[in-house]
PDB file of N, CA and C in Angstrom:
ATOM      1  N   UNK A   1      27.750  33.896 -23.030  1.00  0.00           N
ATOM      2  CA  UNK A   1      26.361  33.625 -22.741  1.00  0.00           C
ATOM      3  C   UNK A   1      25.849  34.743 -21.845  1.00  0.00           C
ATOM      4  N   UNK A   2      24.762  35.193 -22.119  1.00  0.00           N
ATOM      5  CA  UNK A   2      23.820  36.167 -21.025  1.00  0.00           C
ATOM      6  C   UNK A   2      23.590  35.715 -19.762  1.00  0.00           C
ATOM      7  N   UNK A   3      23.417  36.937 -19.195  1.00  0.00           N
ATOM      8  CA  UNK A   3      23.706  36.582 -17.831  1.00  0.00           C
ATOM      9  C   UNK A   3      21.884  35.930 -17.754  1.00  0.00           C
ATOM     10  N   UNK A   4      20.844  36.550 -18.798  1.00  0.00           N
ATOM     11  CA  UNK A   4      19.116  35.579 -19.051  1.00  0.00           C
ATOM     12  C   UNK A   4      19.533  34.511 -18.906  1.00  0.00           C
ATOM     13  N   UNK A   5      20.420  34.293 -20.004  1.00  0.00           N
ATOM     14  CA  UNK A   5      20.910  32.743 -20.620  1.00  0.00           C
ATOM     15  C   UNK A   5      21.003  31.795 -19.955  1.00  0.00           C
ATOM     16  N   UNK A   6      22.269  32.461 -19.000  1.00  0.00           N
ATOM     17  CA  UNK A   6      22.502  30.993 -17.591  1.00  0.00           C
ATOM     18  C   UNK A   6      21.265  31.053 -16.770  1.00  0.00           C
ATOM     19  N   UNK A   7      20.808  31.730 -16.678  1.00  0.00           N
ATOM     20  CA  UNK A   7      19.871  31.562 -15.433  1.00  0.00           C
ATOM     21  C   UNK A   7      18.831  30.979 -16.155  1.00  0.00           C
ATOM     22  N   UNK A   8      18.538  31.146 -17.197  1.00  0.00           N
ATOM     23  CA  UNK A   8      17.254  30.344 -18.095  1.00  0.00           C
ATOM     24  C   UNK A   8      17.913  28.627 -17.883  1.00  0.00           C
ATOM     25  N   UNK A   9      19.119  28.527 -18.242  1.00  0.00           N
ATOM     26  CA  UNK A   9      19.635  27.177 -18.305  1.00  0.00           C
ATOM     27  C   UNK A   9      19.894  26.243 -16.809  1.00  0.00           C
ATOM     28  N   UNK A  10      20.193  27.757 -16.370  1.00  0.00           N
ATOM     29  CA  UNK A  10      20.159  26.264 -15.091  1.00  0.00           C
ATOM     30  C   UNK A  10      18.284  26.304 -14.480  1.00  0.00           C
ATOM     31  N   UNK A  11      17.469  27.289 -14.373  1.00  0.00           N
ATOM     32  CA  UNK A  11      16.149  26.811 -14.361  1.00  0.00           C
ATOM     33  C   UNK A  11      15.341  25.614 -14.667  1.00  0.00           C
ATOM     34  N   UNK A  12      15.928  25.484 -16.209  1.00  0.00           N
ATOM     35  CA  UNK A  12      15.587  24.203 -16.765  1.00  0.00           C
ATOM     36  C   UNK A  12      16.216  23.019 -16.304  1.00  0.00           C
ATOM     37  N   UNK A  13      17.269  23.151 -16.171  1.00  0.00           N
ATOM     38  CA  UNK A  13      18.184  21.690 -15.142  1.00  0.00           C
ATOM     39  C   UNK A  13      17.659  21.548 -13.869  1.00  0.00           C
ATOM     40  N   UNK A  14      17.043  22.788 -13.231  1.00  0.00           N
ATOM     41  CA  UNK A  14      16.825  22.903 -11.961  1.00  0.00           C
ATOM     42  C   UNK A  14      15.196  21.671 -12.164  1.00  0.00           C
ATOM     43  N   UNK A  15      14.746  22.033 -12.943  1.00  0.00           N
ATOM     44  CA  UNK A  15      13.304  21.416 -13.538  1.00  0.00           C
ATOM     45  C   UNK A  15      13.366  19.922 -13.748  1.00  0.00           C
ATOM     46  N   UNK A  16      14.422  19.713 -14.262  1.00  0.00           N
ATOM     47  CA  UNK A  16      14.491  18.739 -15.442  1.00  0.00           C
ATOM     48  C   UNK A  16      14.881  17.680 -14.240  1.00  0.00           C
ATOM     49  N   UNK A  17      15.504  18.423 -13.115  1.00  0.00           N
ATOM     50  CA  UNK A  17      16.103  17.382 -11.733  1.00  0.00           C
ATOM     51  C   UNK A  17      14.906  16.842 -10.925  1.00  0.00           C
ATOM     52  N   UNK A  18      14.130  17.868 -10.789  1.00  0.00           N
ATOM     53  CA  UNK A  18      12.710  17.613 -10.324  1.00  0.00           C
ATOM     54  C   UNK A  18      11.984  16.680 -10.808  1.00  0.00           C
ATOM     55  N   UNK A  19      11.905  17.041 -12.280  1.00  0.00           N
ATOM     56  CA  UNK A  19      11.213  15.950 -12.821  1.00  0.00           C
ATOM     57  C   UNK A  19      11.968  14.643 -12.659  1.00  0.00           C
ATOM     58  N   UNK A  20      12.488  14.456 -12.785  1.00  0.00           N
ATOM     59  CA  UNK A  20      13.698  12.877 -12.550  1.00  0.00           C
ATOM     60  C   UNK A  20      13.021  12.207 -11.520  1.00  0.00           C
ATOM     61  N   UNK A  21      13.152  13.541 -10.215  1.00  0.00           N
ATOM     62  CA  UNK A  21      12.744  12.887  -8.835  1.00  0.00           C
ATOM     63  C   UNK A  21      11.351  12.492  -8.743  1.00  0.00           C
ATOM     64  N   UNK A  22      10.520  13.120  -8.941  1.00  0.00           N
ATOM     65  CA  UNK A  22       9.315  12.942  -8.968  1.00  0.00           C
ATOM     66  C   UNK A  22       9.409  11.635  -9.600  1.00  0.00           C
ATOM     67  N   UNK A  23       9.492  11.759 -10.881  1.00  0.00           N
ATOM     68  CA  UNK A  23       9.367  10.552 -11.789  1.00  0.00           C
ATOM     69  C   UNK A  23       9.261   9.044 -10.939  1.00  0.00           C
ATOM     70  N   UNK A  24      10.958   8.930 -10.260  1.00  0.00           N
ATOM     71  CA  UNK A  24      11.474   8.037  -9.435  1.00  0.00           C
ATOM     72  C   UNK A  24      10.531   7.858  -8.394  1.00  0.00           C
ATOM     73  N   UNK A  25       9.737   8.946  -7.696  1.00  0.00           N
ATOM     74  CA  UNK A  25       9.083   8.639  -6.298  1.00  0.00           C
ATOM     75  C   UNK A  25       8.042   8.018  -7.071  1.00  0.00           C
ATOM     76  N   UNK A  26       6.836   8.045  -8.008  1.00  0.00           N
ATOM     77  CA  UNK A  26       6.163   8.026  -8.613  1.00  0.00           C
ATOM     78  C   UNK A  26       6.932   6.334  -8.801  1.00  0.00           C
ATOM     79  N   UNK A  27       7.300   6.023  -9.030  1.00  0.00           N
ATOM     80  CA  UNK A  27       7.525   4.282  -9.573  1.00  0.00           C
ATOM     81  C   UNK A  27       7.879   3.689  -8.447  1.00  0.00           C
ATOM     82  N   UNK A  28       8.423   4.244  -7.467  1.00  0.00           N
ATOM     83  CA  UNK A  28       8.495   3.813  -6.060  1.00  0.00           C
ATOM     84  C   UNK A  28       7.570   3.883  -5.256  1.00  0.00           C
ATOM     85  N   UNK A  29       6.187   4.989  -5.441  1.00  0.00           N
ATOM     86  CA  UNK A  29       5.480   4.838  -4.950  1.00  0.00           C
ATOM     87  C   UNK A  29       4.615   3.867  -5.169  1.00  0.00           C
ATOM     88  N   UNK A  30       4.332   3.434  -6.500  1.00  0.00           N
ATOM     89  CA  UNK A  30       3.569   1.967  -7.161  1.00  0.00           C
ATOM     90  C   UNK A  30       4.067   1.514  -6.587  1.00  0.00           C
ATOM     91  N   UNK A  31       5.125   0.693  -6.700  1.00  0.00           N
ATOM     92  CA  UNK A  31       6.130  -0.188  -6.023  1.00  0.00           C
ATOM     93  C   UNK A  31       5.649  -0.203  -4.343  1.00  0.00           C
ATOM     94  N   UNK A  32       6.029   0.590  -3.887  1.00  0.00           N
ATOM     95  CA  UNK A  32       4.943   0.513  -2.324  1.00  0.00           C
ATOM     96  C   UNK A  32       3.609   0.134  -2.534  1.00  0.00           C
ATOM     97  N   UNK A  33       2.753   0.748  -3.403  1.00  0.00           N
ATOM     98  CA  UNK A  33       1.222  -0.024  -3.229  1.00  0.00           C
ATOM     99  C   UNK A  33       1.140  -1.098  -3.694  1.00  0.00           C
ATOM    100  N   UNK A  34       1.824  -1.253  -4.418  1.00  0.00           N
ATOM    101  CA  UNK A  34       1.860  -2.813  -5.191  1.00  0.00           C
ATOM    102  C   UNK A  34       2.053  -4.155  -3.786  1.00  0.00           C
ATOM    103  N   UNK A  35       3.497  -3.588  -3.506  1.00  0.00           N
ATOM    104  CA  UNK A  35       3.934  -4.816  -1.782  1.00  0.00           C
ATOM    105  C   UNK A  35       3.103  -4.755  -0.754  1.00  0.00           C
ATOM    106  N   UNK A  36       1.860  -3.148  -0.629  1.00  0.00           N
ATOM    107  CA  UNK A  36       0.868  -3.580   0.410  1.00  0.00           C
ATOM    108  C   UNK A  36      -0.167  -4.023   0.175  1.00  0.00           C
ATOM    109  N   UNK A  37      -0.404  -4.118  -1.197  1.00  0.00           N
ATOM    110  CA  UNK A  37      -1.554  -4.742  -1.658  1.00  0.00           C
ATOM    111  C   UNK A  37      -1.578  -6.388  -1.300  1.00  0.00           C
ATOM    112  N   UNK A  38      -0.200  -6.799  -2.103  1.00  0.00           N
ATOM    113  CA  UNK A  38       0.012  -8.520  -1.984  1.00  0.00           C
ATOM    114  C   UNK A  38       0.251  -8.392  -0.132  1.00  0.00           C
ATOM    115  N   UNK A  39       0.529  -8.196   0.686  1.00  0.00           N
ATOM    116  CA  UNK A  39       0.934  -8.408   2.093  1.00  0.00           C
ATOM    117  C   UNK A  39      -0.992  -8.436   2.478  1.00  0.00           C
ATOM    118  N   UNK A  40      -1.765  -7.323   2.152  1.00  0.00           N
ATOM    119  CA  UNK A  40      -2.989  -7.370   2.786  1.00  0.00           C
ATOM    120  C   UNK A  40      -3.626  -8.648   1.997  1.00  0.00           C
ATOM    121  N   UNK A  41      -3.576  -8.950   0.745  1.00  0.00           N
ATOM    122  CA  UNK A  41      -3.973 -10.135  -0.015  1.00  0.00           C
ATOM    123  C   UNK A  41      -3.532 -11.232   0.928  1.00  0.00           C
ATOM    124  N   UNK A  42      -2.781 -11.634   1.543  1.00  0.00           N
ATOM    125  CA  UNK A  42      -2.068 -13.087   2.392  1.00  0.00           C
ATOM    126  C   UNK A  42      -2.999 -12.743   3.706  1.00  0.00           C
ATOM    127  N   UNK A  43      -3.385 -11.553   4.539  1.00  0.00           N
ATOM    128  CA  UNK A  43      -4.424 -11.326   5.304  1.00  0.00           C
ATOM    129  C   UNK A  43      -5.852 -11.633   4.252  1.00  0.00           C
ATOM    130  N   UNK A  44      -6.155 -11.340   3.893  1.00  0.00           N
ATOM    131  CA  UNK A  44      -7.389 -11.547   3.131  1.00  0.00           C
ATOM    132  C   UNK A  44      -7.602 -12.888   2.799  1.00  0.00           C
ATOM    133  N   UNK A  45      -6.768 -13.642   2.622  1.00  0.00           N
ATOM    134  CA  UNK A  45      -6.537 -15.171   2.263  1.00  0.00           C
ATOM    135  C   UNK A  45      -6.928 -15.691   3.578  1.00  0.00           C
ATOM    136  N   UNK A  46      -6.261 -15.448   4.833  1.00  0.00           N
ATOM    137  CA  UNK A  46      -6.122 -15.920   6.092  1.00  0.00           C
ATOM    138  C   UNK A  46      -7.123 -15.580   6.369  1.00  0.00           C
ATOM    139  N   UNK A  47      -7.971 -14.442   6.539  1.00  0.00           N
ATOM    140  CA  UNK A  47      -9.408 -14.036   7.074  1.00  0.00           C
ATOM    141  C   UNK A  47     -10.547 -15.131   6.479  1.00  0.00           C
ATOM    142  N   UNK A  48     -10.398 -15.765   5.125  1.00  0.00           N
ATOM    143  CA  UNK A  48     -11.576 -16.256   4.213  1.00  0.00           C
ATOM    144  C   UNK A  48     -11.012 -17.483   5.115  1.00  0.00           C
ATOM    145  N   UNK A  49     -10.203 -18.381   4.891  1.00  0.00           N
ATOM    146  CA  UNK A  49     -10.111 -19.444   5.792  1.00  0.00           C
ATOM    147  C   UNK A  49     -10.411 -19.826   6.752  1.00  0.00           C
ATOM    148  N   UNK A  50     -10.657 -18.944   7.659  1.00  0.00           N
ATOM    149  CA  UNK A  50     -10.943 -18.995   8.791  1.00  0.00           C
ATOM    150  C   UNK A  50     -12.672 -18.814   8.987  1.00  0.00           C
ATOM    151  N   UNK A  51     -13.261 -17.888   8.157  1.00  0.00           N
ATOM    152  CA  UNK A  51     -14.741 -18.085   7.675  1.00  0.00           C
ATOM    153  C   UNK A  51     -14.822 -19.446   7.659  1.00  0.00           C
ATOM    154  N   UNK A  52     -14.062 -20.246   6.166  1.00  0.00           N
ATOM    155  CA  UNK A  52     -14.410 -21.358   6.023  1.00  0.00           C
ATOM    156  C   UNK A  52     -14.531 -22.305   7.179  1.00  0.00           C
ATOM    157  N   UNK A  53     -13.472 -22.389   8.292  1.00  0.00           N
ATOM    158  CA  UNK A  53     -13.672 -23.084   9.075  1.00  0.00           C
ATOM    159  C   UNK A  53     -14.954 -22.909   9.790  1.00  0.00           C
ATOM    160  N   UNK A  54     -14.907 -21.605  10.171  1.00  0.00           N
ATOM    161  CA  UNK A  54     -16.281 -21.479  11.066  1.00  0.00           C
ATOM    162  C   UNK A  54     -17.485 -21.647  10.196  1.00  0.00           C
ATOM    163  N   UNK A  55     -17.803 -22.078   9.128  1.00  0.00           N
ATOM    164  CA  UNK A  55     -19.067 -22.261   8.096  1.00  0.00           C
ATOM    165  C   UNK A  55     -18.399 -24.039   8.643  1.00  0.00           C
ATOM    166  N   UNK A  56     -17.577 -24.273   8.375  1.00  0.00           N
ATOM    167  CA  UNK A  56     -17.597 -25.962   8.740  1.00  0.00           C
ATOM    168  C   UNK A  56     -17.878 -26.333  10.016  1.00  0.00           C
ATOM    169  N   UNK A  57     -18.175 -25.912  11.195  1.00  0.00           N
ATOM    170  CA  UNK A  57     -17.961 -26.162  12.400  1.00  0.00           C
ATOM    171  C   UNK A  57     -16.966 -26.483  12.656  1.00  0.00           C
ATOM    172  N   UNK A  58     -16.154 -25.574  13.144  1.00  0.00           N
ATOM    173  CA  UNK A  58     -14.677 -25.879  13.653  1.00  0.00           C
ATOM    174  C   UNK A  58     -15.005 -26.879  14.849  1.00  0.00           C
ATOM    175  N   UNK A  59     -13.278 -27.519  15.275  1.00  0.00           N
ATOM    176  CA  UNK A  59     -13.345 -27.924  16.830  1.00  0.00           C
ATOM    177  C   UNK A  59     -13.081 -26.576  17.606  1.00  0.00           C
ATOM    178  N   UNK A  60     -12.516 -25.910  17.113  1.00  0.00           N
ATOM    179  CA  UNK A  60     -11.854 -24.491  17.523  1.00  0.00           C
ATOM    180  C   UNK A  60     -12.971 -23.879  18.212  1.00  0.00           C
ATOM    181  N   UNK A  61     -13.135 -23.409  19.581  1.00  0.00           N
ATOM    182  CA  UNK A  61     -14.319 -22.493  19.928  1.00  0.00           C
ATOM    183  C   UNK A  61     -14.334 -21.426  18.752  1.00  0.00           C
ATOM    184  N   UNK A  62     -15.654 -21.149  18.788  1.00  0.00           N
ATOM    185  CA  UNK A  62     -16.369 -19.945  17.897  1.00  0.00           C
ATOM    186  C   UNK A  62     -15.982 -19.237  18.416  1.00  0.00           C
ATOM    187  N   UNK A  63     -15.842 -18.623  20.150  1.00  0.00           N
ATOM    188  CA  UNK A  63     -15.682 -17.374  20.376  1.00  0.00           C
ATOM    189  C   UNK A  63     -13.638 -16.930  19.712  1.00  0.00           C
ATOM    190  N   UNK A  64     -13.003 -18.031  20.086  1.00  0.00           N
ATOM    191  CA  UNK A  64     -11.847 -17.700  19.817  1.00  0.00           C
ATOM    192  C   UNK A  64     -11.585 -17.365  17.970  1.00  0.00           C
ATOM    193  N   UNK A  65     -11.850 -18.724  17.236  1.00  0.00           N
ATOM    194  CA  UNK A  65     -12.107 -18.021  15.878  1.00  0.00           C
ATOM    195  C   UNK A  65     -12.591 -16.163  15.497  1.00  0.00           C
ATOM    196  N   UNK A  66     -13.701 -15.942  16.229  1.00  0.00           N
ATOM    197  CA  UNK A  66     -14.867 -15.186  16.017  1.00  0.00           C
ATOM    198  C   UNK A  66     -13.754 -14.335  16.259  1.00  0.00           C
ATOM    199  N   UNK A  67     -13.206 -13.803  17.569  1.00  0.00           N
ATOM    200  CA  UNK A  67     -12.052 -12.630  17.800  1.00  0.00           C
ATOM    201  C   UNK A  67     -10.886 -13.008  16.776  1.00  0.00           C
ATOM    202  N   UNK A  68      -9.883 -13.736  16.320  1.00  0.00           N
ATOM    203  CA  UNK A  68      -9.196 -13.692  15.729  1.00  0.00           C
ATOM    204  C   UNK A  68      -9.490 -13.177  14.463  1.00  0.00           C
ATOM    205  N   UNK A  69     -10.674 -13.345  14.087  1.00  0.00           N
ATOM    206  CA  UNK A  69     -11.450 -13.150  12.554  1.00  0.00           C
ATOM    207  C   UNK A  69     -11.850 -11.163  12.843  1.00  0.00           C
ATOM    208  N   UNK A  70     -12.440 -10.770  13.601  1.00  0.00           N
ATOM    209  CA  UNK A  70     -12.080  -9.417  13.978  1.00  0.00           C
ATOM    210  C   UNK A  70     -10.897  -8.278  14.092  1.00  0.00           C
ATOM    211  N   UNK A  71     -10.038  -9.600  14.675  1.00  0.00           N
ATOM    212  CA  UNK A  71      -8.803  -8.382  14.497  1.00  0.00           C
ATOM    213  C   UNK A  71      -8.158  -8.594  13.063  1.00  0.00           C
ATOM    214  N   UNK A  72      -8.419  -9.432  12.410  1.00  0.00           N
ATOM    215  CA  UNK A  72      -7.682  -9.941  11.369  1.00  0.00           C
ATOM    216  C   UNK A  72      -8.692  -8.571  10.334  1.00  0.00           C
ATOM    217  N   UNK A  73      -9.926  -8.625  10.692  1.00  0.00           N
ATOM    218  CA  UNK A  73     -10.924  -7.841   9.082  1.00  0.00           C
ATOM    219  C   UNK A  73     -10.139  -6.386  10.260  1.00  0.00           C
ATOM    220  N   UNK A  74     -10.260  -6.044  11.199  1.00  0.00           N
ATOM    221  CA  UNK A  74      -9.461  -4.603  11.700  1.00  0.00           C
ATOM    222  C   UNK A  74      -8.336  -4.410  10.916  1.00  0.00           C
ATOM    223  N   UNK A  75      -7.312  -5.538  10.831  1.00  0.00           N
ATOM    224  CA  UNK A  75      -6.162  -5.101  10.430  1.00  0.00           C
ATOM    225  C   UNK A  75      -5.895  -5.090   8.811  1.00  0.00           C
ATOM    226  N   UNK A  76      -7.004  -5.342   7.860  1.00  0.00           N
ATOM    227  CA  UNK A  76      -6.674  -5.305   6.589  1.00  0.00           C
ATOM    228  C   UNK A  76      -7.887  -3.703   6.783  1.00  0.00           C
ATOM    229  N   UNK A  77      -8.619  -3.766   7.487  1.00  0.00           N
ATOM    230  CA  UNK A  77      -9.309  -2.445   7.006  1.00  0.00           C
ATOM    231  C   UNK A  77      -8.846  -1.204   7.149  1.00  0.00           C
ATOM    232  N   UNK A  78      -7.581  -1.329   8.246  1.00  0.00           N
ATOM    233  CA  UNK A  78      -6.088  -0.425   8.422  1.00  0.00           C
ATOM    234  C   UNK A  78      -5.740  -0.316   7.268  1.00  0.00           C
ATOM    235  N   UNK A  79      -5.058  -1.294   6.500  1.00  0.00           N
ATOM    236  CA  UNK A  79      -3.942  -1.607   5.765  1.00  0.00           C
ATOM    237  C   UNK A  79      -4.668  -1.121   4.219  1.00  0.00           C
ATOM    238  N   UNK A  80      -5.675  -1.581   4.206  1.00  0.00           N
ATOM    239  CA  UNK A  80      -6.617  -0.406   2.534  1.00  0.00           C
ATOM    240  C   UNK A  80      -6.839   0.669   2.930  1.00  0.00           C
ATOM    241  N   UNK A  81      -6.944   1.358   3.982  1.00  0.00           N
ATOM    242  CA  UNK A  81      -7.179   2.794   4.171  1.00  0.00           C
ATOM    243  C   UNK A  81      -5.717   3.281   4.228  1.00  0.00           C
ATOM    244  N   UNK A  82      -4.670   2.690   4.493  1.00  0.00           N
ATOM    245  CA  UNK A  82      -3.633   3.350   4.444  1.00  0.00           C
ATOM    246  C   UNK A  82      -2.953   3.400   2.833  1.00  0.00           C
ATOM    247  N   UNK A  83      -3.508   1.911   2.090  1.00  0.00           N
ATOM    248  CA  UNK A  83      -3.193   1.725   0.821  1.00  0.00           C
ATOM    249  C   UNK A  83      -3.865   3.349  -0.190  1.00  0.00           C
ATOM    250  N   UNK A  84      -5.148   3.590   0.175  1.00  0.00           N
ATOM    251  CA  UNK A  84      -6.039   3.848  -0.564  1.00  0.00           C
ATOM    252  C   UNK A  84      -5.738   5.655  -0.517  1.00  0.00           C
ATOM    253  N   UNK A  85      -5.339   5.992   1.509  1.00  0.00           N
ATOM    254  CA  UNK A  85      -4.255   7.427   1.124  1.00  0.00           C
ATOM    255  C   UNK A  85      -3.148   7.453   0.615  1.00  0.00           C
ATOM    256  N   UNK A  86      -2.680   6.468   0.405  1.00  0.00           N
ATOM    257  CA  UNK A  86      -1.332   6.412  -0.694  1.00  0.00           C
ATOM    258  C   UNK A  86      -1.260   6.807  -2.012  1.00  0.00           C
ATOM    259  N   UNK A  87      -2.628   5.828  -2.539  1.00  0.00           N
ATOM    260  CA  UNK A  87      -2.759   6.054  -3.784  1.00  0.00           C
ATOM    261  C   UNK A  87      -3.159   7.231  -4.358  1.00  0.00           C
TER     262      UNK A  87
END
């Protein structure tokens, strides 16, 4: 074999390894947006509930609802901006 030859051949293996990896990060990376999507969905669930209560008149003070309901919309509006540089 030429000394082109090998070096053409392992180029292409060199490639062909890359592509593998990529490939793999690429389905692992779905795989990550996929688990922060459903984790911010169970926040998003918990945030609407807590609306609901306060549309019902809680016994719960408003002010305490009212802050919990803040950090809760803070922490999913983290969690899609971090989703959304992922993607």
């Amino acid at each position: 074999m030429s000394d082109w030859s090998e070096k053409f051949t392992d180029e292409i293996e060199d490639l062909r390894r890359v592509r593998d990896e990529i490939r793999v990060q690429l389905h692992l990376g779905k795989e990550e947006a996929r688990e922060r999507w459903e984790g911010l969905e169970k926040h998003w669930e918990h945030l609407e509930g807590r609306l609901k209560v306060i549309r019902d008149g809680s016994q719960e003070s408003l002010e305490e609802i009212g802050e919990a309901a803040r950090l809760l919309t803070a922490e999913i509006r983290k969690g899609y901006k971090n989703l959304r540089d992922l993607l």
